[in-house]
C-alpha atoms as a PDB file:
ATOM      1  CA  UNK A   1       0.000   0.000   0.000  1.00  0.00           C
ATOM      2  CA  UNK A   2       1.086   3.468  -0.871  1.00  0.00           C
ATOM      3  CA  UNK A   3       0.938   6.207   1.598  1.00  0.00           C
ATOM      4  CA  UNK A   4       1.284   9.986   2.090  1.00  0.00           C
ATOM      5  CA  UNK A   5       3.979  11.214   4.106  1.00  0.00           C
ATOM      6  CA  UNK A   6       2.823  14.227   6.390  1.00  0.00           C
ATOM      7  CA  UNK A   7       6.327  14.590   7.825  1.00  0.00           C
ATOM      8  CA  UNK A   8       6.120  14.504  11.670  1.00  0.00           C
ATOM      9  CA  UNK A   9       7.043  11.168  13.191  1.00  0.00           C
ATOM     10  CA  UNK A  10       6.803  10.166  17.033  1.00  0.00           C
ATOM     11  CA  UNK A  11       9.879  10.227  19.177  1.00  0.00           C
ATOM     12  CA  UNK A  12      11.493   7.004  18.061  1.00  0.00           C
ATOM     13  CA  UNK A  13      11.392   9.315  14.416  1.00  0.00           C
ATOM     14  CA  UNK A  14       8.760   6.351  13.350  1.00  0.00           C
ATOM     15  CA  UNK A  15       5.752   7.277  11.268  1.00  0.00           C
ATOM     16  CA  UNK A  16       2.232   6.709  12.712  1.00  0.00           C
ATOM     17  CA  UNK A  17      -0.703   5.894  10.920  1.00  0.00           C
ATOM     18  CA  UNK A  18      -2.976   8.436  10.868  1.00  0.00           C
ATOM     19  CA  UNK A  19      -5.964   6.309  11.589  1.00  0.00           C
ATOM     20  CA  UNK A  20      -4.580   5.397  15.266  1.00  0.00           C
ATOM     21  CA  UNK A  21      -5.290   9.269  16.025  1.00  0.00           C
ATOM     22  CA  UNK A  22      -2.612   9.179  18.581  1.00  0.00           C
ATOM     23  CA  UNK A  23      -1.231  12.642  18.271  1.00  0.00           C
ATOM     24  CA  UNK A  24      -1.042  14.217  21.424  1.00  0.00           C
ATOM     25  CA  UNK A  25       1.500  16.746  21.883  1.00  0.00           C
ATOM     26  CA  UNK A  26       5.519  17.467  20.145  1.00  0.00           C
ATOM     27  CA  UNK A  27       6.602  15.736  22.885  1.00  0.00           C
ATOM     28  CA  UNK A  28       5.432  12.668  22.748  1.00  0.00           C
ATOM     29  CA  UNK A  29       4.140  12.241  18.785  1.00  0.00           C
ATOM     30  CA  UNK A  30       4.789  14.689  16.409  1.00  0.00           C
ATOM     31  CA  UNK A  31       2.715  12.951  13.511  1.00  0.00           C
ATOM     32  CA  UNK A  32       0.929  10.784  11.242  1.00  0.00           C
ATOM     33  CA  UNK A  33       0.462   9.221   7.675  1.00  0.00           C
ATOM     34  CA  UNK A  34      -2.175   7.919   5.522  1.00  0.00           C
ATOM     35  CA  UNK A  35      -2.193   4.450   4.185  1.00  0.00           C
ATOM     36  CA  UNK A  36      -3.722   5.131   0.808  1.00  0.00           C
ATOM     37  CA  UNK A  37      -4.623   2.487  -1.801  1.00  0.00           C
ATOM     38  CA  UNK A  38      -2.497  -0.149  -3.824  1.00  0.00           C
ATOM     39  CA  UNK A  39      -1.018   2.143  -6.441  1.00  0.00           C
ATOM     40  CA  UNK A  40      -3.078   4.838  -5.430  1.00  0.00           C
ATOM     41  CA  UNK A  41      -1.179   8.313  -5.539  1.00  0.00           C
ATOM     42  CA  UNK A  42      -1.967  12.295  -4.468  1.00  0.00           C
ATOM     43  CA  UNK A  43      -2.314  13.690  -7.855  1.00  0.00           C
ATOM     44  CA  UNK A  44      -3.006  17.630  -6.988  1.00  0.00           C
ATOM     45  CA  UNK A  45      -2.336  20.627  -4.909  1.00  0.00           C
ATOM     46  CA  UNK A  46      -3.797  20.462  -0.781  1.00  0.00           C
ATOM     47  CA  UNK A  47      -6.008  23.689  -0.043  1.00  0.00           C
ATOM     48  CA  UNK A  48      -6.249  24.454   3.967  1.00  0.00           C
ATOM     49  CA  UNK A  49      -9.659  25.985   4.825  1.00  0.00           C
ATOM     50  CA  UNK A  50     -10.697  26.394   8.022  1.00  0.00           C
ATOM     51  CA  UNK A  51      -8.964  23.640   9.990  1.00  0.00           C
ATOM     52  CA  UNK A  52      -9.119  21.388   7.390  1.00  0.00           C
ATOM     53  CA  UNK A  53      -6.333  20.463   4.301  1.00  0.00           C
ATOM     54  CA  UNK A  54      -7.981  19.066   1.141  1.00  0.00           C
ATOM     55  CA  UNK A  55      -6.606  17.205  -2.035  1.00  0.00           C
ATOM     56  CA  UNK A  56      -7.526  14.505  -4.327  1.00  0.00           C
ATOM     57  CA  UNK A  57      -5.543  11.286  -5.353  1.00  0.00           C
ATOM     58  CA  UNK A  58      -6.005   8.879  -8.328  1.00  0.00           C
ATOM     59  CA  UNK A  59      -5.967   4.816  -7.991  1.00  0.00           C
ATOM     60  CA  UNK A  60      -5.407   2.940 -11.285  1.00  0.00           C
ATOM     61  CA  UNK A  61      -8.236   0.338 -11.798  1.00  0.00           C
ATOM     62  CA  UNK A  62      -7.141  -2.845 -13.399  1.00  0.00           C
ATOM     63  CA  UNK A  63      -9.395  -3.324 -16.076  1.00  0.00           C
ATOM     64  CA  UNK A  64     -12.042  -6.084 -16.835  1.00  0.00           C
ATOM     65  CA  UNK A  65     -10.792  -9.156 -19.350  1.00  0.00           C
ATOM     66  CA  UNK A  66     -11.539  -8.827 -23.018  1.00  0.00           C
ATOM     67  CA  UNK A  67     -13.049  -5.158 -22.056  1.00  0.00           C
ATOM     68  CA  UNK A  68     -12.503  -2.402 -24.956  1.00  0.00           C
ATOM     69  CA  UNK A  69     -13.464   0.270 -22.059  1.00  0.00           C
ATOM     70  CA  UNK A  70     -10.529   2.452 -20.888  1.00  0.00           C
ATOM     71  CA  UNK A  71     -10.494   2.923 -17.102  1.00  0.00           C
ATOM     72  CA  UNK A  72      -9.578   6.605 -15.942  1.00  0.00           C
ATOM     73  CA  UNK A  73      -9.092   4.921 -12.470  1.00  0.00           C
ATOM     74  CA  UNK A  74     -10.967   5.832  -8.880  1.00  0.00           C
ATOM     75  CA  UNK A  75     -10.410   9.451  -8.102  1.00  0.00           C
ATOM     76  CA  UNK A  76     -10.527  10.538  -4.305  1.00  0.00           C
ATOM     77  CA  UNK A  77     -11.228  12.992  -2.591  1.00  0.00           C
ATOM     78  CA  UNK A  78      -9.988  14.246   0.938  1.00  0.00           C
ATOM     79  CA  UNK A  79     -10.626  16.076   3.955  1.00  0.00           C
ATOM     80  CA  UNK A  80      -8.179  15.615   6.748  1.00  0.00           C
ATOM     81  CA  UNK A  81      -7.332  18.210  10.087  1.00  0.00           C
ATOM     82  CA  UNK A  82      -3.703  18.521  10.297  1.00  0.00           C
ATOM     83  CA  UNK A  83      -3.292  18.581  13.933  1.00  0.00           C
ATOM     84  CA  UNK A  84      -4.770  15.655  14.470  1.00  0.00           C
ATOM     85  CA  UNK A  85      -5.087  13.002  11.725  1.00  0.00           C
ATOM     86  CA  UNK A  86      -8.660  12.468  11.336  1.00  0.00           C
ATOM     87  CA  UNK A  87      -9.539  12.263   8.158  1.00  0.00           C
ATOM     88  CA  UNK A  88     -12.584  11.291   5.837  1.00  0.00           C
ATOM     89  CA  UNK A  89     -12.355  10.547   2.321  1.00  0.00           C
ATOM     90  CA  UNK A  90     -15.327  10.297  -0.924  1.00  0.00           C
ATOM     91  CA  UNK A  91     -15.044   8.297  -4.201  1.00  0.00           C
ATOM     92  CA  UNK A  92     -15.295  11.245  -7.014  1.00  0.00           C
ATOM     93  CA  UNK A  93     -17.809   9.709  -9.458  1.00  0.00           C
ATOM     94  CA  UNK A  94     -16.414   9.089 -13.572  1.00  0.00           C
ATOM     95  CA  UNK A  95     -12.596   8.641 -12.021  1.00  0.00           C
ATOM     96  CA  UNK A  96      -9.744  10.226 -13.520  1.00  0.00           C
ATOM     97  CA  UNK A  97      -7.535  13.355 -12.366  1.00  0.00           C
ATOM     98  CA  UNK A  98      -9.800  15.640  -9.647  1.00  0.00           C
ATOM     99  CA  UNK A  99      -8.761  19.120  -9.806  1.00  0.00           C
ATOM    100  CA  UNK A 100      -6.724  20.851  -6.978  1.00  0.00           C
ATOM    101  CA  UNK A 101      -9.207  22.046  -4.535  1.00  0.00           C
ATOM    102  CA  UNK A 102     -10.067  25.586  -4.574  1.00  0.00           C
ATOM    103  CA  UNK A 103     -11.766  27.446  -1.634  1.00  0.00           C
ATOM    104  CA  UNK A 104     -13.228  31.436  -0.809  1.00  0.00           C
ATOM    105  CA  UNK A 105     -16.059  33.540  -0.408  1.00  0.00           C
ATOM    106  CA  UNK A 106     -18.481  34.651  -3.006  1.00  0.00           C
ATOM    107  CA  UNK A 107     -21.361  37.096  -2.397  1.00  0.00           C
ATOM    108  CA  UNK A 108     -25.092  35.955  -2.966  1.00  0.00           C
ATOM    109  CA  UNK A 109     -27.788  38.123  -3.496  1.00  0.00           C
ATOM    110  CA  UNK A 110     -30.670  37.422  -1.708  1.00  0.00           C
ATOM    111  CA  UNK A 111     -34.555  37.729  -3.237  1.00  0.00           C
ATOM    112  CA  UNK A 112     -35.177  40.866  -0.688  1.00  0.00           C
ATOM    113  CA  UNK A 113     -31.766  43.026  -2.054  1.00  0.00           C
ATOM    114  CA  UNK A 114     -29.535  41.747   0.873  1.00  0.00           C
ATOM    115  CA  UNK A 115     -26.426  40.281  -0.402  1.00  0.00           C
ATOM    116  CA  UNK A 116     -24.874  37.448   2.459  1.00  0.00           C
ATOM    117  CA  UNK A 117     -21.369  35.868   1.762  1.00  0.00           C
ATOM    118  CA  UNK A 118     -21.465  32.291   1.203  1.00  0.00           C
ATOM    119  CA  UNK A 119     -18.340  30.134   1.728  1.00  0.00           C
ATOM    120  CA  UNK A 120     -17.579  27.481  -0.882  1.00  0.00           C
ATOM    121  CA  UNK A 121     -14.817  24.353  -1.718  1.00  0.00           C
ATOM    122  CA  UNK A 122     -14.639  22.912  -4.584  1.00  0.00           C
ATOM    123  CA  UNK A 123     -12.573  19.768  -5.011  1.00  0.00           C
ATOM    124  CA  UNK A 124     -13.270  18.696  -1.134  1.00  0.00           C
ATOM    125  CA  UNK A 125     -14.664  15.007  -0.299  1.00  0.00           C
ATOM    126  CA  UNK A 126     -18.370  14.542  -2.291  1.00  0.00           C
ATOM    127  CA  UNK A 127     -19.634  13.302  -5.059  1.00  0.00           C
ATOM    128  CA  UNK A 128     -18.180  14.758  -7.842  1.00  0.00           C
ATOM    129  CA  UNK A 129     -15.015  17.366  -7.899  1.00  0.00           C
ATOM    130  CA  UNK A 130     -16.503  20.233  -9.635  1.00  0.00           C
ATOM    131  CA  UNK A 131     -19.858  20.562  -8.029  1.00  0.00           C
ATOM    132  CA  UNK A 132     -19.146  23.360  -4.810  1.00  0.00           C
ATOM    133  CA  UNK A 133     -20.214  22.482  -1.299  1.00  0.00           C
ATOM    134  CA  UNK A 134     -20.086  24.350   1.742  1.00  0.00           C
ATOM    135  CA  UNK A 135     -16.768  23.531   3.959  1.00  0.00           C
ATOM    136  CA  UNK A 136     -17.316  23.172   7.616  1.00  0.00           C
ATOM    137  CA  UNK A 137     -16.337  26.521   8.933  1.00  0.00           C
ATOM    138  CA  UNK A 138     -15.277  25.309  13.361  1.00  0.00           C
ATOM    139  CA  UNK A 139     -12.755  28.325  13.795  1.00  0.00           C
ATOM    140  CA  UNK A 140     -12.806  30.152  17.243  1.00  0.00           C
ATOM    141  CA  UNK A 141     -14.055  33.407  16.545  1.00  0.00           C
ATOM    142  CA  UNK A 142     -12.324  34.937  19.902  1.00  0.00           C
ATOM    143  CA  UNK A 143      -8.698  35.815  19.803  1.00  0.00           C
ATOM    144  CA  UNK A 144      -6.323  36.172  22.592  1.00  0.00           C
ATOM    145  CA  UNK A 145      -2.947  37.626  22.644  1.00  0.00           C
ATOM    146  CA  UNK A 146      -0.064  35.214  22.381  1.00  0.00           C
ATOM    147  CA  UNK A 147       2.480  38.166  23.630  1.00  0.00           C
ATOM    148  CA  UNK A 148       3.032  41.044  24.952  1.00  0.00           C
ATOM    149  CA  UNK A 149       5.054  43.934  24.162  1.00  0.00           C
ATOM    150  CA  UNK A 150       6.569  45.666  27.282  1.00  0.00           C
ATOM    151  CA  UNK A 151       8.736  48.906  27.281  1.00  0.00           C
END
């Protein structure tokens, strides 16, 4: 099985697997990887939105005996949170390359006038890798100072 490397290891500098979610702190863990599929490979840029990195990988598909069909091969995508390891992935529907995820803000107009900003990934875990959905948005909104400045 192939697998991504996210580069932080635990303190014997081994790699864990991502789906033992044992990260706890840079003392005792400092990472993770994801087993991905036989042959299956990250074919496109990540996007981080919101606590979350996306990006898309390709599996060939070993075709069916005496088939004339050409197989494009199981396209993926996936949502993981970098601090942790969880992760969820989606089979992208029709195969083939998915496009590097691509995340923002667009305004909406609203049938009284009022125009509301609407967040939007496209390219994240769903059914197919051009059709925009929503990303989860779980960002404190409070801020607290991380220094101070003193004369």
């Amino acid at each position: 099985a192939g697998s991504t490397n996210a580069g932080i290891l635990d303190s014997n500098n081994d790699q864990i697997p991502s789906t033992q979610n044992t990260y706890v702190d840079s003392s005792s863990t400092n990472g993770y990887y994801i087993d991905l599929g036989t042959g299956e490979k990250v074919v496109n840029a990540p996007t981080t939105v919101a606590g979350n990195t996306y990006f898309g990988t390709n599996q060939p598909k070993i075709p069916a005996a005496n088939s004339c069909d050409s197989s494009l091969g199981i396209a993926r995508g996936y949502s993981i949170k970098p601090l942790s390891g969880i992760y969820t992935s989606a089979v992208f529907d029709g195969g083939g390359l998915p496009p590097s995820p691509v995340a923002g803000l667009v305004n909406i107009t609203l049938e009284d006038g009022t125009t509301k900003q609407v967040p939007f990934l496209i390219g994240g875990p769903g059914i197919s890798p051009i059709k925009p959905t929503n990303p989860p948005i779980n960002v404190k909104t409070s801020r607290h100072r991380a220094y101070w400045y003193k004369n």
